[in-house]
Each structure stands twice: as structure tokens, then as C-alpha cells.
Protein backbone atom coordinates (compact mmCIF):
# COMPACT_ATOMS: atom_id res chain seq x y z
CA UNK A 1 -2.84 -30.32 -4.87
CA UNK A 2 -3.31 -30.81 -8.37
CA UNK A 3 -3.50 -26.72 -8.97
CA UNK A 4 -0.57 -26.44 -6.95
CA UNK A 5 1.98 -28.93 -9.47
CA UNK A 6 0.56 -27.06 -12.35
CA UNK A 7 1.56 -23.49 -10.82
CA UNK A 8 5.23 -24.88 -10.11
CA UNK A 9 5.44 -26.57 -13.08
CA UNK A 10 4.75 -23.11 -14.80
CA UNK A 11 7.04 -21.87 -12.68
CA UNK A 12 9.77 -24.03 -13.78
CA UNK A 13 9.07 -23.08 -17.49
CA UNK A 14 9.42 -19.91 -16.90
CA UNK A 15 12.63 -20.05 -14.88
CA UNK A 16 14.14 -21.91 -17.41
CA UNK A 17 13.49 -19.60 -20.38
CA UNK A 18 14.45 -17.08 -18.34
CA UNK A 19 17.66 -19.01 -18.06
CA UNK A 20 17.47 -19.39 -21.40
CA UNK A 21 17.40 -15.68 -22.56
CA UNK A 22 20.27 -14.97 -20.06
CA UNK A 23 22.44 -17.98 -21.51
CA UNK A 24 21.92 -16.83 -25.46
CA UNK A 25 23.88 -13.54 -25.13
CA UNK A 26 26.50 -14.81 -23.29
CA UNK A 27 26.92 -17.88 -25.47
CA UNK A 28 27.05 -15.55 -28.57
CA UNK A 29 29.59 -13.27 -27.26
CA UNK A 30 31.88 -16.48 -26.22
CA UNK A 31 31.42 -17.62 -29.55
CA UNK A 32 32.14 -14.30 -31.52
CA UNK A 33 35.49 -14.03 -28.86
CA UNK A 34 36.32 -17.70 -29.99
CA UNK A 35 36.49 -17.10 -33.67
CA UNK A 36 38.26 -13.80 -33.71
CA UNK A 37 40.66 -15.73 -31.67
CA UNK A 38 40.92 -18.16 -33.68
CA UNK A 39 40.90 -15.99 -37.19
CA UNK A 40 43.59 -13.62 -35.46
CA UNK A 41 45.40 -16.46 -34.39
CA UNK A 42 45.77 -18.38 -37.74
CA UNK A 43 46.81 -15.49 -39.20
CA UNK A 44 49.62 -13.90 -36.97
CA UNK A 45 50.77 -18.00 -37.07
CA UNK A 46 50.83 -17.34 -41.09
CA UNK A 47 53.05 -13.83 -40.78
CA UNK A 48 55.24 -15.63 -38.02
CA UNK A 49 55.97 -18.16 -40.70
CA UNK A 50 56.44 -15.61 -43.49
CA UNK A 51 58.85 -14.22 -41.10
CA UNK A 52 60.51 -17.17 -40.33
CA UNK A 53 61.21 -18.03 -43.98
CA UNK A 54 62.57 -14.45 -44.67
CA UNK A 55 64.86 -14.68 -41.82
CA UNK A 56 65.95 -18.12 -43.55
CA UNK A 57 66.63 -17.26 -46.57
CA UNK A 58 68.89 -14.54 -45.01
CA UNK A 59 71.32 -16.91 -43.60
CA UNK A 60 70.99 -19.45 -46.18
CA UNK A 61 72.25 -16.57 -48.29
CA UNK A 62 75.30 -15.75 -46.53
């Protein structure tokens, strides 16, 4: 019995590392998508306000 726990407990170890090593590339790519979101999203929000400002000044002009 005692052999038996120490086989599945292997078992277990190795399932989860296998886990593991399946997990870390698909973590890092959800990562590297986040932050080019995020980067490309901070700055199109900076040229929509550049934009907006222009467009301001326009009228404020006339």
C-alpha cells in the first residue's frame, strides 16, 4: 500500500508540472497581448486627444 501512495503521489507531481509547462506559454502570450493592448491603447487615447484639441481650437477660432 505504502508503494502504491508513493507511485500516485509521483504521479501527481508530474501531472502538475506538466500542467505547469502547458500554463507558462499561454500565460506569457496573454500577458504580451495585455500590454500591447494596453501600450496601443494609451497611445491612440493620446492622438484622439491631440485630435480633439486641434478640432477645438478650430472652432474656438472662428
Amino acid at each position: 500500500t505504502e508503494q502504491s501512495g508513493e507511485t500516485g503521489h509521483i504521479s501527481e507531481v508530474t501531472s502538475s508540472s506538466s500542467i505547469v509547462s502547458k500554463l507558462i506559454p499561454v500565460v506569457s502570450i496573454f500577458a504580451a497581448i495585455s500590454i500591447f493592448l494596453g501600450i496601443s491603447y494609451k497611445y491612440s487615447l493620446f492622438g484622439f486627444r491631440k485630435r480633439v484639441q486641434k478640432h477645438l481650437r478650430k472652432i474656438l477660432k472662428k
